[in-house]
Protein backbone atom coordinates (compact mmCIF):
# COMPACT_ATOMS: atom_id res chain seq x y z
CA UNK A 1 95.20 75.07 84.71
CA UNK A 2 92.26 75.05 81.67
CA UNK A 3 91.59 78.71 80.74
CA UNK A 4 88.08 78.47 82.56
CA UNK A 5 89.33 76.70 85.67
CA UNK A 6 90.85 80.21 87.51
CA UNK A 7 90.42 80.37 91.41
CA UNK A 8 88.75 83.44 92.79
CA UNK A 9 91.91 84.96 94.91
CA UNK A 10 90.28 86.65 97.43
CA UNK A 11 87.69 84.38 98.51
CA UNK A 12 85.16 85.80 100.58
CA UNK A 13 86.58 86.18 104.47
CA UNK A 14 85.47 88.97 106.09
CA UNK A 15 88.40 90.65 105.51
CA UNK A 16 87.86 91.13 101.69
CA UNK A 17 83.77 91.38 101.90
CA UNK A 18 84.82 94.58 103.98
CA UNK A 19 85.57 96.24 101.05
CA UNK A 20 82.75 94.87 98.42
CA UNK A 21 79.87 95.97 101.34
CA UNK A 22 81.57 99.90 100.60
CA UNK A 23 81.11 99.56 96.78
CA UNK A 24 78.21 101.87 95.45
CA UNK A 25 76.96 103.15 92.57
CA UNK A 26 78.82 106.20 92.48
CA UNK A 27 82.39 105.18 93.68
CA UNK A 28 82.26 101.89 91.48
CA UNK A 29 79.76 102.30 89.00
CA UNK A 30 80.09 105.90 87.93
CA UNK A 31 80.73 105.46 83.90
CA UNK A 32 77.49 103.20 83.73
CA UNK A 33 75.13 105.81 85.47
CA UNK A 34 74.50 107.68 81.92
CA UNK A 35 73.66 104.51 81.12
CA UNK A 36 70.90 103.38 83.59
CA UNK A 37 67.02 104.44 83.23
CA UNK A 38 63.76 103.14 84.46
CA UNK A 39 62.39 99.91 83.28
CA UNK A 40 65.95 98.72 81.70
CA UNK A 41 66.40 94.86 82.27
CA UNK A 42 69.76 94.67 83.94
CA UNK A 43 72.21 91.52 84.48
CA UNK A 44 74.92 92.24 87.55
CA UNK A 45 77.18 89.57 86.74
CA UNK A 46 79.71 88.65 89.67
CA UNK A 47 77.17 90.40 92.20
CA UNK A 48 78.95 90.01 95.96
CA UNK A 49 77.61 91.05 98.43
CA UNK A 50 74.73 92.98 96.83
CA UNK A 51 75.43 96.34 97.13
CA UNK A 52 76.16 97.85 94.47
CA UNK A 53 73.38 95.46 93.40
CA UNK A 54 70.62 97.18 95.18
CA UNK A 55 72.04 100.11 93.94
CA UNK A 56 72.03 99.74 90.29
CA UNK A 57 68.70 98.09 90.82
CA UNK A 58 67.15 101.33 92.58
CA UNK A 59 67.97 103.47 89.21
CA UNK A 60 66.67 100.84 86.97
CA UNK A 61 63.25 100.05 88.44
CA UNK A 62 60.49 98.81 87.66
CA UNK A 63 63.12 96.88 85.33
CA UNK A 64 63.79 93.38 86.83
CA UNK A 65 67.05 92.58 87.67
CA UNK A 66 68.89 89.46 87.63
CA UNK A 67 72.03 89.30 89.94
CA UNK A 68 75.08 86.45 89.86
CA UNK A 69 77.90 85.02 91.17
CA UNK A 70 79.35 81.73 91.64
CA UNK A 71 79.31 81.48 95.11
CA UNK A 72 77.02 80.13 95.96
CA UNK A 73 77.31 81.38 99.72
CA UNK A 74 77.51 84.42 98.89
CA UNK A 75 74.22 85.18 97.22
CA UNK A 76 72.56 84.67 100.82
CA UNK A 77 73.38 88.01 102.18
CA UNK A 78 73.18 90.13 98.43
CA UNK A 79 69.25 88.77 99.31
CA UNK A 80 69.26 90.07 102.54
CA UNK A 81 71.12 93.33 101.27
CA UNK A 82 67.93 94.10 99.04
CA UNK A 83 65.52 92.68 101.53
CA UNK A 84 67.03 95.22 104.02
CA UNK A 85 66.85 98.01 101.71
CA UNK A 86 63.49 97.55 100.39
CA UNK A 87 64.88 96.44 96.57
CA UNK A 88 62.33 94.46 95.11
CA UNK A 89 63.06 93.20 91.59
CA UNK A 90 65.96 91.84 91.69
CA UNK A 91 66.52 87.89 91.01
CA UNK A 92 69.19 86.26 92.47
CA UNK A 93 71.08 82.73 91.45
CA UNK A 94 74.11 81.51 90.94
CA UNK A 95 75.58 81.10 87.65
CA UNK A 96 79.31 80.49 85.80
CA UNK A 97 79.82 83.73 83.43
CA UNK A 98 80.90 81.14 80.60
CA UNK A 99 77.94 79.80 80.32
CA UNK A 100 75.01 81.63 81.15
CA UNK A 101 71.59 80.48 81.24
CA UNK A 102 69.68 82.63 79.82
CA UNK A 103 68.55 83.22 76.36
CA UNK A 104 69.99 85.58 73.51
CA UNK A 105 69.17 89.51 73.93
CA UNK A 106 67.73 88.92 77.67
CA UNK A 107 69.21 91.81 79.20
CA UNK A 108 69.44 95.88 78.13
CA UNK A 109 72.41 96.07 80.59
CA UNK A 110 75.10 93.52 81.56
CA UNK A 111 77.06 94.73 84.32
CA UNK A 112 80.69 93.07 85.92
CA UNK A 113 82.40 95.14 88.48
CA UNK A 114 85.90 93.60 89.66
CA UNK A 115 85.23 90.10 87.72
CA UNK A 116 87.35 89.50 84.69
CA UNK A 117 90.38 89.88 86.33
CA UNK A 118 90.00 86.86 88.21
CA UNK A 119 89.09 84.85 84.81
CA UNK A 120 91.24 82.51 83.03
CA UNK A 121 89.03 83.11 79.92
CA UNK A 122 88.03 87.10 80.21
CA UNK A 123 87.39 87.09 76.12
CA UNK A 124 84.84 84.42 76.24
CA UNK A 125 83.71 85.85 79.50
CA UNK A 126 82.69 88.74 77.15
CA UNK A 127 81.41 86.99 74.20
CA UNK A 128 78.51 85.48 76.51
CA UNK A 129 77.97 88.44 77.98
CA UNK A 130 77.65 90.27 74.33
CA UNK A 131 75.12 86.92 73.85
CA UNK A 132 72.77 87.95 76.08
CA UNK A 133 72.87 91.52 75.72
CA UNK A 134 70.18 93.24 73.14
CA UNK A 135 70.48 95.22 70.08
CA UNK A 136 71.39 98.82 71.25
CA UNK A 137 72.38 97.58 74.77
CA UNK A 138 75.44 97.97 76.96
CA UNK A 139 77.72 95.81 78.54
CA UNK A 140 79.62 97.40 81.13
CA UNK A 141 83.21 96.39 82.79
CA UNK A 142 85.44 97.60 85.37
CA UNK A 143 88.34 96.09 86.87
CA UNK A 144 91.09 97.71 89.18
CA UNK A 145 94.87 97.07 87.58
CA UNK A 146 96.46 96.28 90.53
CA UNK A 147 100.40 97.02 89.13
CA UNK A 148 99.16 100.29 88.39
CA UNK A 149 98.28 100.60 92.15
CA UNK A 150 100.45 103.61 94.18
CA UNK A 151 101.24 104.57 97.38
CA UNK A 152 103.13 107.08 99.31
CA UNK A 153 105.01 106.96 101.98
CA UNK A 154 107.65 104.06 100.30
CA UNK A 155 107.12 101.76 103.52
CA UNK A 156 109.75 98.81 103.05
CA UNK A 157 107.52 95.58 102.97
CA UNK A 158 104.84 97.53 100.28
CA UNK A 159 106.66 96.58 97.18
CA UNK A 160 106.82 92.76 98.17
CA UNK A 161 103.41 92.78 99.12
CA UNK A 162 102.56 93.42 95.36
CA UNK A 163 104.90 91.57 93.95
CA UNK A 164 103.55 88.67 95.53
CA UNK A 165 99.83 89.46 94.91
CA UNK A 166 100.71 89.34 91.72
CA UNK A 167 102.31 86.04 91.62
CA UNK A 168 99.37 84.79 93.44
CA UNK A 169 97.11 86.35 91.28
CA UNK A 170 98.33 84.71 88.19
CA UNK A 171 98.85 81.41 89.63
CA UNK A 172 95.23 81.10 90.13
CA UNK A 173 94.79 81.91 86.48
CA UNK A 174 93.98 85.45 86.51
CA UNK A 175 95.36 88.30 85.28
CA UNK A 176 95.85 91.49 87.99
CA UNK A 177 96.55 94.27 85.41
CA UNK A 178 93.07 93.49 84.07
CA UNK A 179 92.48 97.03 83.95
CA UNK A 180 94.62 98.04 81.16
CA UNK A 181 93.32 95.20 78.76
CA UNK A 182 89.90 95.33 79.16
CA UNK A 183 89.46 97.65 76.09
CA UNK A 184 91.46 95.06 74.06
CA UNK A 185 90.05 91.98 75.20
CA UNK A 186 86.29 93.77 74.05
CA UNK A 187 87.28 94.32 70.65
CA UNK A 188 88.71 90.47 70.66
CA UNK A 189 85.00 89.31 71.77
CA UNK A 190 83.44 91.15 68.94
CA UNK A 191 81.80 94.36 69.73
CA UNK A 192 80.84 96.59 67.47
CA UNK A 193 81.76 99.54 69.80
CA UNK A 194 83.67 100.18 72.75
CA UNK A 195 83.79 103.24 75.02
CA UNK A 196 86.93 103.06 77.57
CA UNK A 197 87.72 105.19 80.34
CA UNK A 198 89.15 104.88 84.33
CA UNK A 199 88.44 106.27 87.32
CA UNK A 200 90.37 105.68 90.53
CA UNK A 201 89.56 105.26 94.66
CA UNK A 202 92.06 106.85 96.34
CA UNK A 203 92.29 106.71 99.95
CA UNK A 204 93.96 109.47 102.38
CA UNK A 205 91.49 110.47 104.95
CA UNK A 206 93.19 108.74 108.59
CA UNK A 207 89.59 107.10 108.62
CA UNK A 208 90.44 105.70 105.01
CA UNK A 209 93.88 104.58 105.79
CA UNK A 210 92.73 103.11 108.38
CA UNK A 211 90.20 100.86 106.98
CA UNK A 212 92.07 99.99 104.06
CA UNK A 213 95.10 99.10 105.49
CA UNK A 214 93.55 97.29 108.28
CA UNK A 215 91.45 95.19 105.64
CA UNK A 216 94.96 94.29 103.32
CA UNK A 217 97.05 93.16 106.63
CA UNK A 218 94.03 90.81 107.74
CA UNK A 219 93.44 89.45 104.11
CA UNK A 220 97.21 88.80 104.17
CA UNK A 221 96.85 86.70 107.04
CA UNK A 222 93.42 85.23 107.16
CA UNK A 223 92.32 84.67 104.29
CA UNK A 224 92.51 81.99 101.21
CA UNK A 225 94.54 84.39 99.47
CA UNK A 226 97.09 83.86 102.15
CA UNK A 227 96.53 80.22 102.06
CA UNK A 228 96.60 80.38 98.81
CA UNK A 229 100.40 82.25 99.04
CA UNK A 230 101.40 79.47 101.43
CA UNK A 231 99.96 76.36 99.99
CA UNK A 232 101.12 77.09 96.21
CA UNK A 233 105.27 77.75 97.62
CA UNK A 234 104.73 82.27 97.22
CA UNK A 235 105.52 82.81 100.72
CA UNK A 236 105.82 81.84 104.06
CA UNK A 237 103.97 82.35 107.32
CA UNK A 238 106.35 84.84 108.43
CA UNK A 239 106.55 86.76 105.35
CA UNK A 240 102.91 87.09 104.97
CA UNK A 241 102.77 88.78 108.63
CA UNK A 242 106.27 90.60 107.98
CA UNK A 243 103.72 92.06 104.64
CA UNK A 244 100.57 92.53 106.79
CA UNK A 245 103.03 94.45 109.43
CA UNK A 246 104.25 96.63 106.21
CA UNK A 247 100.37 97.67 105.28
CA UNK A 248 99.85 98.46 109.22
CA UNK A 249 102.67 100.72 109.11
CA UNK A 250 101.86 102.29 105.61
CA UNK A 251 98.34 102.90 107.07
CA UNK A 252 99.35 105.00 110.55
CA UNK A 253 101.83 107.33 108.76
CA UNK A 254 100.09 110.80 108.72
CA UNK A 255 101.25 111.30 105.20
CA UNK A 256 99.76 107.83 103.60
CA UNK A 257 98.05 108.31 100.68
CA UNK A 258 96.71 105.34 98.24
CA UNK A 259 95.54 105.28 94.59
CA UNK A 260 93.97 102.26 93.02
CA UNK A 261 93.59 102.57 89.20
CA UNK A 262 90.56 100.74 87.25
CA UNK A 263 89.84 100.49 83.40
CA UNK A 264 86.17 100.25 82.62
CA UNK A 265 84.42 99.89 79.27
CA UNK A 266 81.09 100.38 77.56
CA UNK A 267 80.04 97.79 74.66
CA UNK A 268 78.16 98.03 72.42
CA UNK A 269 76.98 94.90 70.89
């Protein structure tokens, strides 16, 4: 597969836009906020659903905003997200992060939440973003690194369930432990400054098991990741519901308890 060429693994069934409609500013974005001021022109690069869109956009106005993704499908309801919420400002179109379209220094704040992990070319994924950024701007990355993901109680199925994800994962041409390299693969695309951190979501509350379990068993099932699993020899049918069964169970123990690691950056050009 050419470096550029990776498959988004999720795709975008309900079952995984679930989980992009709860990001926000502060339980996905929280390094940036420093960041963010009125009138900054701001890129959201990979934008989903909108959300976090809207919400980034809210802090940043009267800046314009400029919001992407490659799906073209998708962009649809991150319009209605800001037309619901009253977000004017914000530009929406779809675009590859290769290659953007826009001119040198555009942008005070290029923003990718959950995006270069499902690259094949993350570095150069970086260098256009450092393109378009200006002179004293910030690009800004986060990404979850999904081997560093734990769990409690040890329910038998859990450990396959990753291991599989990550074949899947990296079949498509991605890499899953994103999180750890991002501050690498930034100094590789030239900054002249990078800021790393993490932060984690962590979910325990029986409303939060719930929903994240229930989301995991029906992605493992329904969507093009499983398909994906399936069609490329990772699994079977059975084993994907034997997994799904596994996250169910995980979810109604009283004691579950989930931590998903992410490695974020701030680059300086």
């Amino acid at each position: 597969m050419p470096e550029q060429e990776a498959v988004y693994t999720h795709g975008h069934h309900d079952s995984v836009l679930r989980s992009h409609r709860w990001r926000t500013a502060e339980n996905s974005a929280a390094y940036l906020l420093p960041e963010l001021r009125p009138g900054l022109a701001l890129l959201d690069v990979g934008c989903g659903p909108g959300t976090l869109t809207a919400d980034l956009a809210a802090r940043v106005a009267p800046g314009p905003v400029t919001a992407v993704d490659h799906a073209e499908d998708i962009l649809s309801e991150a319009r209605a997200v800001a037309e619901e919420r009253g977000v004017t400002g914000v530009r929406f179109a779809r675009a590859d992060v290769h290659a953007l379209e826009f001119d040198d220094d555009s942008f005070d704040v290029v923003h990718a939440h959950q995006v270069l992990q499902h690259l094949g070319d993350p570095v150069g994924a970086l260098r256009e973003t450092r393109r378009v950024c200006r002179p004293g701007g910030v690009v800004a990355a986060r990404d979850a690194d999904m081997s560093a993901m734990t769990w409690f109680p040890e329910v038998p199925g859990m450990d396959e369930w990753l291991a599989l994800y990550l074949r899947v994962a990296r079949a498509n041409g991605g890499e899953p432990t994103a999180g750890r390299r991002l501050h690498a693969w930034a100094r590789q695309a030239g900054f002249a400054g990078v800021t790393a951190s993490a932060s984690v979501w962590c979910f325990a509350t029986p409303g939060e098991r719930e929903w994240w379990s229930g989301l995991w068993a029906e992605r493992t099932v329904a969507s093009s990741y499983a398909r994906t699993a399936v069609d490329g020899g990772h699994a079977t049918t059975d084993e994907l519901h034997r997994i799904a069964k596994a996250w169910r169970a995980w979810g109604s123990h009283p004691d579950a308890w989930f931590s998903v690691l992410h490695g974020e950056v701030r680059c300086r050009p």
